[in-house]
N, C-alpha and C. Protein backbone atom coordinates (compact mmCIF):
# COMPACT_ATOMS: atom_id res chain seq x y z
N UNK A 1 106.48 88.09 113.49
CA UNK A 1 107.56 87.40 112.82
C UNK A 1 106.96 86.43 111.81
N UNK A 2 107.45 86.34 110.64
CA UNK A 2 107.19 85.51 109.26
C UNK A 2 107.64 84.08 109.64
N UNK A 3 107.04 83.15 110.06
CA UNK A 3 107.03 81.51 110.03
C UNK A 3 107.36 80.90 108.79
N UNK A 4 106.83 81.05 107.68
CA UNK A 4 107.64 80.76 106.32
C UNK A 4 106.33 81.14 105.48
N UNK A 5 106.77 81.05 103.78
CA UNK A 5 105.93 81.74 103.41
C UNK A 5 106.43 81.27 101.21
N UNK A 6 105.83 81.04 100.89
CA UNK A 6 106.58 80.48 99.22
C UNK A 6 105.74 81.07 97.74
N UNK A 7 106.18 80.31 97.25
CA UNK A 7 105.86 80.76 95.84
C UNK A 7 104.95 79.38 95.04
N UNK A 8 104.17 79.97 94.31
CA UNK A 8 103.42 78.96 93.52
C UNK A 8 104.29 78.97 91.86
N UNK A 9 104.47 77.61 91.24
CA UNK A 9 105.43 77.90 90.34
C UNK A 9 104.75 76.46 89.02
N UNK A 10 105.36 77.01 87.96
CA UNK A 10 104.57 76.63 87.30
C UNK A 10 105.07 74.95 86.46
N UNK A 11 106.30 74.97 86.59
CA UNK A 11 106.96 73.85 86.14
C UNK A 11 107.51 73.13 87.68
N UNK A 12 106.69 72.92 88.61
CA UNK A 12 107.78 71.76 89.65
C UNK A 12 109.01 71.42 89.64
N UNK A 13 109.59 70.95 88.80
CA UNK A 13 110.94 70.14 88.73
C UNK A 13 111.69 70.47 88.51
N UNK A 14 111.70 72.06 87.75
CA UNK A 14 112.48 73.12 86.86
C UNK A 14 112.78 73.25 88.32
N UNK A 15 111.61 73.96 88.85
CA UNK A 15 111.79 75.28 89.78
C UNK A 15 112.44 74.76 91.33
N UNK A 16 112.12 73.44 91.25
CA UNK A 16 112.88 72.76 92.69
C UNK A 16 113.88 72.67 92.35
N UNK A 17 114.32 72.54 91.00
CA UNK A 17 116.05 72.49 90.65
C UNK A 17 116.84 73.76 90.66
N UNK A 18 116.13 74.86 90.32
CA UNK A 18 116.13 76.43 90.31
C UNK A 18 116.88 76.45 91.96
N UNK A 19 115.82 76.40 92.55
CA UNK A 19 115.94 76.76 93.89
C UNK A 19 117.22 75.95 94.97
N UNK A 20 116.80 74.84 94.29
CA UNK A 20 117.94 73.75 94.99
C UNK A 20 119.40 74.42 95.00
N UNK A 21 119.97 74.80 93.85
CA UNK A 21 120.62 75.48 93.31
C UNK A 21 121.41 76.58 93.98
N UNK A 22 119.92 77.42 93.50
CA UNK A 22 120.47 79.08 94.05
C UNK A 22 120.46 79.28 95.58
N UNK A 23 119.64 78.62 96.65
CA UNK A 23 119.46 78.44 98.03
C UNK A 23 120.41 78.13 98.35
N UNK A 24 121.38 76.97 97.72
CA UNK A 24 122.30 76.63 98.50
C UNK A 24 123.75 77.51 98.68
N UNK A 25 123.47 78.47 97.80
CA UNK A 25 124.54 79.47 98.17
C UNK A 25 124.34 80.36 99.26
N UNK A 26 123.13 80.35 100.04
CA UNK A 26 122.71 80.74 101.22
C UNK A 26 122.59 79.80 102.37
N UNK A 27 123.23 78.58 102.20
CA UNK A 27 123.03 77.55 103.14
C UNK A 27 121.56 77.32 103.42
N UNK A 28 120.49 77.36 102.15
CA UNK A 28 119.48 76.97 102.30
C UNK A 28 119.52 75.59 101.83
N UNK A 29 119.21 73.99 101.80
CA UNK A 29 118.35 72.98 101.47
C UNK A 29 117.27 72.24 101.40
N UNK A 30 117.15 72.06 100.21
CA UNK A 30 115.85 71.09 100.77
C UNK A 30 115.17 70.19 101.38
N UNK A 31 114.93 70.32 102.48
CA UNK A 31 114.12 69.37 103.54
C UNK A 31 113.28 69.20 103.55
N UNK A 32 111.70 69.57 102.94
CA UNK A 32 111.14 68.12 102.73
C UNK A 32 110.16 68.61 102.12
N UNK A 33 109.94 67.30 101.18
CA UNK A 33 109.04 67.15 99.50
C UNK A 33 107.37 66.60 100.38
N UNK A 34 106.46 67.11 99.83
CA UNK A 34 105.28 66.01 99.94
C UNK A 34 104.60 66.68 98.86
N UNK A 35 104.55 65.26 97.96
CA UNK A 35 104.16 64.66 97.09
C UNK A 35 102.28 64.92 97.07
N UNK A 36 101.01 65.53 95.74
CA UNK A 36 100.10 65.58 96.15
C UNK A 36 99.64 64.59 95.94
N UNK A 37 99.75 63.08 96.05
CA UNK A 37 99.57 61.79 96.50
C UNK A 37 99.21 61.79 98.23
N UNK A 38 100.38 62.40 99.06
CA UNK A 38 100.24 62.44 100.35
C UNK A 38 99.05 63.55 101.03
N UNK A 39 99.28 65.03 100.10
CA UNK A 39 98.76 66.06 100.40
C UNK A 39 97.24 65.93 100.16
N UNK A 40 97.15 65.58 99.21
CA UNK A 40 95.84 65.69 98.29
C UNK A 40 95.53 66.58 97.52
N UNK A 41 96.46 67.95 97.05
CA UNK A 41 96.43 69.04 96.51
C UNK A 41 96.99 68.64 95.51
N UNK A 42 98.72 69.17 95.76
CA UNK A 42 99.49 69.66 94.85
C UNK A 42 101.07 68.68 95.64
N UNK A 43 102.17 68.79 94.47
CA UNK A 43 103.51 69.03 94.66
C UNK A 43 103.70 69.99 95.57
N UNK A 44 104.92 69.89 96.65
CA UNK A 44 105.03 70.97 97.65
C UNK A 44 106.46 70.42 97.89
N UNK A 45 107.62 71.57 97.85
CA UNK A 45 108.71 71.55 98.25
C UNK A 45 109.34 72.45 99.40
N UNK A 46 109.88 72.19 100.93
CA UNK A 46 110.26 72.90 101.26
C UNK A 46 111.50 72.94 101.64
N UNK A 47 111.92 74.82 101.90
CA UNK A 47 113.19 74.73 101.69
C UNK A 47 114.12 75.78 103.25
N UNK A 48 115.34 75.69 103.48
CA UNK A 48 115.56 76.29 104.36
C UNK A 48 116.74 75.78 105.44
N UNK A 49 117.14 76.30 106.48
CA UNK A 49 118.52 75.38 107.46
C UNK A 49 117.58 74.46 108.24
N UNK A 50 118.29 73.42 108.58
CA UNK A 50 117.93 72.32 109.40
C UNK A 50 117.23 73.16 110.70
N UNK A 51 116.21 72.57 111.29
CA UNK A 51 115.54 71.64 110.80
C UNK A 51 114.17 72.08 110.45
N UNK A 52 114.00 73.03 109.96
CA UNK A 52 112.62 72.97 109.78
C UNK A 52 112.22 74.22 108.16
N UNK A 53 111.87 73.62 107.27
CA UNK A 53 111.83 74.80 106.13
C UNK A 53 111.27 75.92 106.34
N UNK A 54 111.33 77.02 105.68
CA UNK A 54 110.60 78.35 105.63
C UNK A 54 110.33 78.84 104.30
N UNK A 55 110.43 78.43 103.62
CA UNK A 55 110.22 78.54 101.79
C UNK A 55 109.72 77.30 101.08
N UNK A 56 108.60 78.00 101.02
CA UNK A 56 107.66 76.61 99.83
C UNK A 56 107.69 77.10 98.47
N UNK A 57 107.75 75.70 97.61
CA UNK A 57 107.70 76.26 96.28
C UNK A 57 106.55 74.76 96.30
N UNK A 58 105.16 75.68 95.33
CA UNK A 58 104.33 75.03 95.07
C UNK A 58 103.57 74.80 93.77
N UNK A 59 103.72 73.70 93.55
CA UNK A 59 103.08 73.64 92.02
C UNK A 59 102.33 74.06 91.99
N UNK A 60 101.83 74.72 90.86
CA UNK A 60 100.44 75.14 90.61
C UNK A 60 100.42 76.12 89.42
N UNK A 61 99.50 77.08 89.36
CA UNK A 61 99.68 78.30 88.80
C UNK A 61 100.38 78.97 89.24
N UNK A 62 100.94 80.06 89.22
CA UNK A 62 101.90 80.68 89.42
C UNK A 62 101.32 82.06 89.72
N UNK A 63 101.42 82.27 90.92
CA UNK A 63 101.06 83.79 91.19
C UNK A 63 101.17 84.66 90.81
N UNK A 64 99.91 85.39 90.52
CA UNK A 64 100.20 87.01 89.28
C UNK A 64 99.36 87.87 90.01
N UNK A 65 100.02 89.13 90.18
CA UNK A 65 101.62 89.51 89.37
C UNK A 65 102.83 88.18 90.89
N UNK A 66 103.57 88.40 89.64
CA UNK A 66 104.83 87.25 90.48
C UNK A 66 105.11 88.23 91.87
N UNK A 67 105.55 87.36 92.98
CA UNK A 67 105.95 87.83 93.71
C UNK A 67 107.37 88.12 93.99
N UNK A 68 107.88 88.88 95.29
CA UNK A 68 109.20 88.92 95.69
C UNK A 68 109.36 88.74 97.24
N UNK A 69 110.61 87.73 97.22
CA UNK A 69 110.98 87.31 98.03
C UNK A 69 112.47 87.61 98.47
N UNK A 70 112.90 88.04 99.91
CA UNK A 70 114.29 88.29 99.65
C UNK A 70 114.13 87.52 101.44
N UNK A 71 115.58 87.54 101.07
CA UNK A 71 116.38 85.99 102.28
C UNK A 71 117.46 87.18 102.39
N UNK A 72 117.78 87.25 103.92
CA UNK A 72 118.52 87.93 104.71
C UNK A 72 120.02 87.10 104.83
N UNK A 73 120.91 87.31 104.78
CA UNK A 73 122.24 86.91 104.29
C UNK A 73 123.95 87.47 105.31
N UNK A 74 123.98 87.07 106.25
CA UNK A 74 124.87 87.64 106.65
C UNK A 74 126.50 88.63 106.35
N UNK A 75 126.70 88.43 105.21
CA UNK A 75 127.73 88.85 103.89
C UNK A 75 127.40 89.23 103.08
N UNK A 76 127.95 90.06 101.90
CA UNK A 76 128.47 90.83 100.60
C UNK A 76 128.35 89.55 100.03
N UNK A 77 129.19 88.97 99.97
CA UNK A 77 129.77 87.59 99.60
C UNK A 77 128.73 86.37 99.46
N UNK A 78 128.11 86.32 100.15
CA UNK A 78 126.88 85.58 99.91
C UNK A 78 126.25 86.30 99.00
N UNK A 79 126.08 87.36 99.25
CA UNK A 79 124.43 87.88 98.21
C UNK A 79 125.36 87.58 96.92
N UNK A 80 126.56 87.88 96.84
CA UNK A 80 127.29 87.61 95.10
C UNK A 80 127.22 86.19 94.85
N UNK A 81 127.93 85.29 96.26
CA UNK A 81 127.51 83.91 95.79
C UNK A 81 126.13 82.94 95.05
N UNK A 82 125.16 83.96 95.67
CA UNK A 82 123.55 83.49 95.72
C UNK A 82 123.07 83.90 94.16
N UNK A 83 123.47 85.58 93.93
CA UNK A 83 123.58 85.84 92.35
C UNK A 83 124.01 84.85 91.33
N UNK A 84 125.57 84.32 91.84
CA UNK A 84 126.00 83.97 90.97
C UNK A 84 125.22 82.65 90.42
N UNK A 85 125.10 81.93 91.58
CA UNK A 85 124.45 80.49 91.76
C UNK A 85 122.82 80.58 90.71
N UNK A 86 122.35 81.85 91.09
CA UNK A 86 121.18 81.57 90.64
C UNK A 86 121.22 81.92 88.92
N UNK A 87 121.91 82.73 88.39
CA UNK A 87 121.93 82.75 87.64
C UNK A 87 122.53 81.55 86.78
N UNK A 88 123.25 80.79 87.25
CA UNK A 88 123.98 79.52 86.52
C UNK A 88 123.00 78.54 86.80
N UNK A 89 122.16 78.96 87.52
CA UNK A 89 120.85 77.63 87.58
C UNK A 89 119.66 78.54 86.41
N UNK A 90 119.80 79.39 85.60
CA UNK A 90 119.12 79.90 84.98
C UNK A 90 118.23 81.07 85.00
N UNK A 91 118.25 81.68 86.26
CA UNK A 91 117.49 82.40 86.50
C UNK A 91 117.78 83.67 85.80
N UNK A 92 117.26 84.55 85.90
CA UNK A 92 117.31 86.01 84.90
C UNK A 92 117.92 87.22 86.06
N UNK A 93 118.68 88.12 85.44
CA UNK A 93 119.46 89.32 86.25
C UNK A 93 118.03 89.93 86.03
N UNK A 94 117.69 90.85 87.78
CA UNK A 94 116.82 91.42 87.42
C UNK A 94 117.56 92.73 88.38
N UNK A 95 118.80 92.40 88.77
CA UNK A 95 119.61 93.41 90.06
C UNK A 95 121.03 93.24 89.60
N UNK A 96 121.78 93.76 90.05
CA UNK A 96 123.18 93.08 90.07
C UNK A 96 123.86 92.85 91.48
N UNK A 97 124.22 92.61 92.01
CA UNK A 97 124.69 92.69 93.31
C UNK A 97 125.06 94.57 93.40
N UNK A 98 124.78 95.13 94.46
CA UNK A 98 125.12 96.42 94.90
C UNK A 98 124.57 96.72 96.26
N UNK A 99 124.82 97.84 96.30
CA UNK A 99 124.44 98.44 97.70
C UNK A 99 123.36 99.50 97.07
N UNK A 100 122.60 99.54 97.80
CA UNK A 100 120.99 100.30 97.39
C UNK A 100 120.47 101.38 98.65
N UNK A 101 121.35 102.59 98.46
CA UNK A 101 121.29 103.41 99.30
C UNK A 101 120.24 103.93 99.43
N UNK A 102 119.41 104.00 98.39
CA UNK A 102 117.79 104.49 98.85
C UNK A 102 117.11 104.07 99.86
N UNK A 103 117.52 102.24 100.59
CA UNK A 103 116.92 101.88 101.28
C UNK A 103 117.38 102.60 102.73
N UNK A 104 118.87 102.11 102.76
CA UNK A 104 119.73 102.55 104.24
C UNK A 104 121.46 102.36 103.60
N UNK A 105 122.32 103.12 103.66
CA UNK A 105 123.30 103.30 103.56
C UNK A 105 124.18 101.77 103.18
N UNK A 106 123.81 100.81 104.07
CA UNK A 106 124.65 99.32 104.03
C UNK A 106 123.58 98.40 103.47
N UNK A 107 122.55 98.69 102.80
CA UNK A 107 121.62 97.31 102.46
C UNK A 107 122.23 97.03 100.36
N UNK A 108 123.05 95.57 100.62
CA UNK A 108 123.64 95.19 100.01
C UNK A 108 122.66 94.01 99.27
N UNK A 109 122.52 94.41 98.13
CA UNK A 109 121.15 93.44 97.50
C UNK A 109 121.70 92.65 96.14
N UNK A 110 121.28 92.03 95.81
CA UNK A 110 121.20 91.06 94.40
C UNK A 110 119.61 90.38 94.01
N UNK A 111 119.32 90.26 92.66
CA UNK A 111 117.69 90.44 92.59
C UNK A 111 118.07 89.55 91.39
N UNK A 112 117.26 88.33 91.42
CA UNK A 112 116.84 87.35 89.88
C UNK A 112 115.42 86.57 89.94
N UNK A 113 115.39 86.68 88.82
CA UNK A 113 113.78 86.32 88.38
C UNK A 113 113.83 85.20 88.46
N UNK A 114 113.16 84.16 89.08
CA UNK A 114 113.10 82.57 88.73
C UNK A 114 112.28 82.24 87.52
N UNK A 115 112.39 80.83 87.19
CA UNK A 115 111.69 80.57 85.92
C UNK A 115 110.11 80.81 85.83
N UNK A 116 109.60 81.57 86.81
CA UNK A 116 108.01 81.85 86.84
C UNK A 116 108.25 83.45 87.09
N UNK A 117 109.51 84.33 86.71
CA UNK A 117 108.99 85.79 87.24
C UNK A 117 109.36 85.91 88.85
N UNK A 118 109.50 85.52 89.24
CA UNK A 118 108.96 86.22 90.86
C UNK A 118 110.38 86.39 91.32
N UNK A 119 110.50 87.77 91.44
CA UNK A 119 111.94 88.44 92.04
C UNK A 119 112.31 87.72 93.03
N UNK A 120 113.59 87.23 93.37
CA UNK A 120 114.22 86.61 94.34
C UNK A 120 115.49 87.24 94.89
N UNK A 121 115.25 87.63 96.17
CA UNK A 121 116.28 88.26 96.38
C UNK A 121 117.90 87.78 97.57
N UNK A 122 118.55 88.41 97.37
CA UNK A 122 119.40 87.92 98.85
C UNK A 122 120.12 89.22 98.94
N UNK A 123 120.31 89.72 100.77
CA UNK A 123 120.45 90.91 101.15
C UNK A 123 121.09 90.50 102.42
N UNK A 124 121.70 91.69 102.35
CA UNK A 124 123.00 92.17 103.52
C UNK A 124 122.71 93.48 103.78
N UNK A 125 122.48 93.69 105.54
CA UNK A 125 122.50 94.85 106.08
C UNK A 125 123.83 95.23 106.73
N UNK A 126 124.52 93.98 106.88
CA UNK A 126 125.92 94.64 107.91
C UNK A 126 126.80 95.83 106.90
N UNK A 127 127.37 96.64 108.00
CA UNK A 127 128.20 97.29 107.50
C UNK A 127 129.62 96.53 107.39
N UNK A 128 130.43 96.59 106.47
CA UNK A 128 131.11 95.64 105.99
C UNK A 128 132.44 96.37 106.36
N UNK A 129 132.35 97.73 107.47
CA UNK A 129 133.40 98.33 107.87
C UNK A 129 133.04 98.43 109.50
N UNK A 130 132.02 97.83 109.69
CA UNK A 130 132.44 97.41 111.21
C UNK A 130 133.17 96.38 111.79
C-alpha cells in the first residue's frame, strides 16, 4: 500500500495554489507546510483528509518527464467537480471527464496538467448503476 507520494514543482506558490484549489474538490486540504528554514532543503507542502497528508508538492526542479498522479474518488461527480476546479485554478485539459473502457468497463477518469506538466488525475471505479 502507497503511504503518500508527490510531485516536485517548479513555482511553489503557483502550484500550492493550483492544488489547494483543485484538491479541494476531492475533499483534499492542506495540512501542513514546512518551510526549508525548518527542513533544511526545500519548500514542502502537504496535502490530503485529516489527519495526516498523502500528497507532497515540492519545490524544486520539477520532475522530467512530469509525472502522473491519480486520486481515487468515490463519484462521477467528483471526478467532474475536480476537472472543473482544476481547470479554473488553471490547469490544462489533458482528459475530459469520461469513462475509459480500455481500462474496465466503469473506470470514470478526468486528466489535467498542472502548471509543471505532470498529469493529474481523479477516478471513479463504482458502477454508477449499482
Amino acid at each position: 500500500m502507497i503511504d503518500h507520494t508527490g510531485v516536485v514543482v517548479s513555482d511553489f506558490e503557483k502550484s500550492k495554489k493550483f492544488y489547494r484549489s483543485s484538491l479541494s474538490a476531492i475533499a483534499y486540504e492542506l495540512i501542513m507546510e514546512i518551510p526549508a528554514a525548518v527542513n533544511g532543503k526545500t519548500n514542502v507542502a502537504g496535502f490530503g483528509e485529516l489527519p495526516k497528508p498523502d500528497f507532497w508538492v515540492i519545490e524544486g526542479t520539477p520532475n522530467k518527464p512530469p509525472v502522473h498522479v491519480a486520486f481515487r474518488v468515490g463519484s462521477r461527480a467528483i471526478v467532474d467537480a475536480f476537472y472543473k476546479a482544476a481547470l479554473d485554478a488553471g490547469g490544462k485539459d489533458n482528459g475530459t471527464p469520461g469513462v475509459r473502457a480500455h481500462y474496465h468497463p466503469h473506470y470514470y477518469g478526468a486528466y489535467v496538467l498542472d502548471p509543471d506538466g505532470h498529469n493529474i488525475e481523479a477516478v471513479c471505479h463504482e458502477n454508477p448503476n449499482a
